[in-house]
Protein backbone atom coordinates (compact mmCIF):
# COMPACT_ATOMS: atom_id res chain seq x y z
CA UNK A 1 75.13 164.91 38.99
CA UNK A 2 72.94 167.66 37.33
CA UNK A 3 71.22 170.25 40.05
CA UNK A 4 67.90 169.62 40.85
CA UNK A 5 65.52 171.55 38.94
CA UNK A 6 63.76 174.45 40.87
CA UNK A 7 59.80 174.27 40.62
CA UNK A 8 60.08 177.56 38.84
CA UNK A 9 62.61 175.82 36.37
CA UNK A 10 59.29 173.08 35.61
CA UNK A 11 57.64 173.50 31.79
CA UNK A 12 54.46 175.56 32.30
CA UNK A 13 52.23 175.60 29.29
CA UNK A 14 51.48 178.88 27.59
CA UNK A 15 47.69 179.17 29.02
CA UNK A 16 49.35 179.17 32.66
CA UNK A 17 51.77 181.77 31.58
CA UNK A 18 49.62 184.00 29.94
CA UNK A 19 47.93 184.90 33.69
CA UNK A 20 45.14 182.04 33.45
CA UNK A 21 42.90 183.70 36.25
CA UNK A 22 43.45 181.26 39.29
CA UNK A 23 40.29 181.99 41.61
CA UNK A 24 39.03 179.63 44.50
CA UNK A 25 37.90 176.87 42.06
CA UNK A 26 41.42 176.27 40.46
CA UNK A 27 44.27 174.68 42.23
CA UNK A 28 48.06 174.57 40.92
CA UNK A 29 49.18 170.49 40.35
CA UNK A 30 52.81 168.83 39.39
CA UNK A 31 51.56 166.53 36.37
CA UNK A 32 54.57 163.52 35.97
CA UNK A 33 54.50 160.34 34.30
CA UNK A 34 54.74 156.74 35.39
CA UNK A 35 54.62 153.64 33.00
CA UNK A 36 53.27 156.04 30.17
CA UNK A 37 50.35 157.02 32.53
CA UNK A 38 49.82 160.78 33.70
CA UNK A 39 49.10 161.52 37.65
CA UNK A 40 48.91 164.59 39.03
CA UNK A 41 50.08 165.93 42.49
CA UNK A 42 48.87 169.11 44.34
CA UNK A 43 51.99 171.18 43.82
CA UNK A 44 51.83 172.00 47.50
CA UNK A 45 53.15 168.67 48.66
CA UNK A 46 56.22 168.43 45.55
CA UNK A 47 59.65 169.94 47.04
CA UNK A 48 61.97 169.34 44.10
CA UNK A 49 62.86 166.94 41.12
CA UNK A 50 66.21 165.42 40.39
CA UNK A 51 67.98 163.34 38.36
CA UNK A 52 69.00 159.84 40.39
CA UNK A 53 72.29 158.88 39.29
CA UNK A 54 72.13 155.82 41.62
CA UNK A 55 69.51 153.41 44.09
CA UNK A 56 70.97 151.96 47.36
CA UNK A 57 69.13 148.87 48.71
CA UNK A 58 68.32 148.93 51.94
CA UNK A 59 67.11 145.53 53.42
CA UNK A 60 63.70 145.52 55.68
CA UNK A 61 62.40 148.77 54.17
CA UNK A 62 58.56 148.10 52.94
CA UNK A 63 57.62 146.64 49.63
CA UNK A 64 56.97 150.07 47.72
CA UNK A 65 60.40 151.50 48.26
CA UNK A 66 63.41 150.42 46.24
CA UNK A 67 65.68 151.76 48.22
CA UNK A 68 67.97 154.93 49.14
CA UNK A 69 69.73 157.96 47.05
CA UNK A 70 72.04 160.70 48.01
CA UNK A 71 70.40 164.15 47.31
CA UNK A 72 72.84 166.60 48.19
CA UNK A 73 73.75 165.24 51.39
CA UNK A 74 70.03 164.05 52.47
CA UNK A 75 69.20 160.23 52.32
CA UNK A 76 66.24 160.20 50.31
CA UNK A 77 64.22 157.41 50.21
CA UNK A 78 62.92 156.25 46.67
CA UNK A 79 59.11 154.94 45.80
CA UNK A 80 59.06 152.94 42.62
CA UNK A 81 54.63 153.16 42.61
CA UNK A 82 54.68 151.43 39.34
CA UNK A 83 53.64 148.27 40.59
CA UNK A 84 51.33 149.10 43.13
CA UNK A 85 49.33 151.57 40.50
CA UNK A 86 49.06 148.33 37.40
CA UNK A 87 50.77 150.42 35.24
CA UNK A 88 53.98 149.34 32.77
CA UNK A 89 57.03 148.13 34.84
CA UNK A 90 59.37 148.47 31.45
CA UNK A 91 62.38 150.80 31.16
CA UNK A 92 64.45 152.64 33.90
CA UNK A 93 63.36 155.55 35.71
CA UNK A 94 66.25 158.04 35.99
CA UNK A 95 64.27 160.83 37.68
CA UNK A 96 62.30 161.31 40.97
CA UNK A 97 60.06 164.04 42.30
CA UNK A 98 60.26 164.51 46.05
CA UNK A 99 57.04 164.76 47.50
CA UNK A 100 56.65 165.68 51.35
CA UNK A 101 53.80 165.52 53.81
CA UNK A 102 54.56 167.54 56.97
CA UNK A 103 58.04 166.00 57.81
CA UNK A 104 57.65 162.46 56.19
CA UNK A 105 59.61 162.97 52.54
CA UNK A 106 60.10 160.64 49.28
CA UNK A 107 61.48 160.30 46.43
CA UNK A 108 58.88 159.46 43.52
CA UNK A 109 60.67 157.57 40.60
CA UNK A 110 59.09 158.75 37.44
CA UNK A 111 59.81 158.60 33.59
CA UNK A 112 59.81 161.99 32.34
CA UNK A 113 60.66 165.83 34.25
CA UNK A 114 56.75 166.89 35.48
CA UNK A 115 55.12 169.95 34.10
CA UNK A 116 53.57 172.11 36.70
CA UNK A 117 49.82 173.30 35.64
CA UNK A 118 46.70 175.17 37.05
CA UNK A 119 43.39 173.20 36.59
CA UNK A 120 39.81 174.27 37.59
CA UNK A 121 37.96 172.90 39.63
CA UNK A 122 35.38 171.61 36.85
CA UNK A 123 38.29 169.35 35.18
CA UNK A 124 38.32 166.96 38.43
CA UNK A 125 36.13 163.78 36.90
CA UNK A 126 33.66 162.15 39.37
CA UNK A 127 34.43 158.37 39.74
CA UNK A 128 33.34 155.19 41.54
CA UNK A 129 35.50 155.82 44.51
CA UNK A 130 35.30 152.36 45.79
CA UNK A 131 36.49 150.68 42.35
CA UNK A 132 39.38 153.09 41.90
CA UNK A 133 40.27 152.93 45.70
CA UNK A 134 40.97 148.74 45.23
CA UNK A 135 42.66 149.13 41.64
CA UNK A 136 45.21 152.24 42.99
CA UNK A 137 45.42 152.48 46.57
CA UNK A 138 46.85 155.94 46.77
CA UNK A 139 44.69 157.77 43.78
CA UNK A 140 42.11 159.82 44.43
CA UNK A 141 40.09 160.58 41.44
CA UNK A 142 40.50 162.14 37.74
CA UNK A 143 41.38 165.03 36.37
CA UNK A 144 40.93 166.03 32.76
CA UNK A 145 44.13 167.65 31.55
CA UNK A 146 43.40 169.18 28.18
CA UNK A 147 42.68 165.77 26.11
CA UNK A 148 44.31 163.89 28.46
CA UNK A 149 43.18 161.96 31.89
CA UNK A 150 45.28 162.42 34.57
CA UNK A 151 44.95 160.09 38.03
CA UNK A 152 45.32 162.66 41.06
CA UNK A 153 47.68 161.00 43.85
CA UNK A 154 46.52 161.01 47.54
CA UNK A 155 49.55 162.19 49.42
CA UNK A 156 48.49 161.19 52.96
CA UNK A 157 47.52 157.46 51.48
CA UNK A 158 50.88 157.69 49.38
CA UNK A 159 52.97 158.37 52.87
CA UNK A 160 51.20 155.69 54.80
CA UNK A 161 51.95 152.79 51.98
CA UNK A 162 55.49 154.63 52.34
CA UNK A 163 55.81 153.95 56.07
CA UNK A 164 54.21 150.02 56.17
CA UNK A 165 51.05 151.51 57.64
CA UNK A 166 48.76 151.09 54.88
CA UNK A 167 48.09 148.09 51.69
């Protein structure tokens, strides 16, 4: 099993290298994607990312999680949000991004290692909360990466659908 990469090991494009000023309107996000869609997660709530080598069913866990893996000892359980965010259910996942509110912990299955970048403030797109609330329950909004839209994940709404308590 390959290490788990360090956050400072992440791809970080060139403008966030160079010493992009980062004042009170920026904020530092994990951009990863799922189905061929982008989402972005404040970088404050992303531990690690590994490689899963293999998925344990567990019986009785709630619909969102697949199941367990071994991460160095740890039992980490694994959130395939594919289904629960519409987005392309086709081709296997072989990497997951641990993302951790207070003590609560999972494992994020995703398609491709996550860049880490610093966005302003200005790139967050206003939306119909409502609409986008039914459609992904655990995304908050839009952010404009570059060219690119990226859907910004609500971690505490993420960890509730993870425990049963939410959807």
């Amino acid at each position: 099993m390959e290490p788990a990469l360090e956050l400072a090991q992440l791809p970080m494009p060139a403008s966030d290298r160079a010493g992009r000023a980062r004042g009170a309107g920026s904020s530092r996000i994990c951009l990863m994607s799922l189905g061929g869609e982008l989402f972005a997660v404040d970088l404050r709530h992303v531990r690690e990312v590994f490689e899963v080598e293999s998925v344990t069913p567990v019986p009785g866990l709630p619909a969102i999680l697949v199941g367990v893996a071994n991460l160095r000892g740890t039992v980490m359980p694994l959130a395939d949000l594919r289904p629960s965010l519409g987005v392309s259910s086709l081709g296997e996942q072989k990497y997951a991004v641990v993302i951790r509110q207070g003590q609560q912990q999972v494992g994020i299955l995703i398609d491709t290692v996550p860049e880490i970048r610093t966005i302003q403030s200005d790139e967050y797109v206003a939306t119909a909360s409502r609409g986008l609330a039914e459609a992904r329950p655990f995304v908050s909004g839009l952010a404009k990466i570059e060219e690119r839209m990226s859907s910004v994940m609500d971690v505490p709404k993420l960890m509730a659908c993870v425990e049963g308590t939410a959807m």
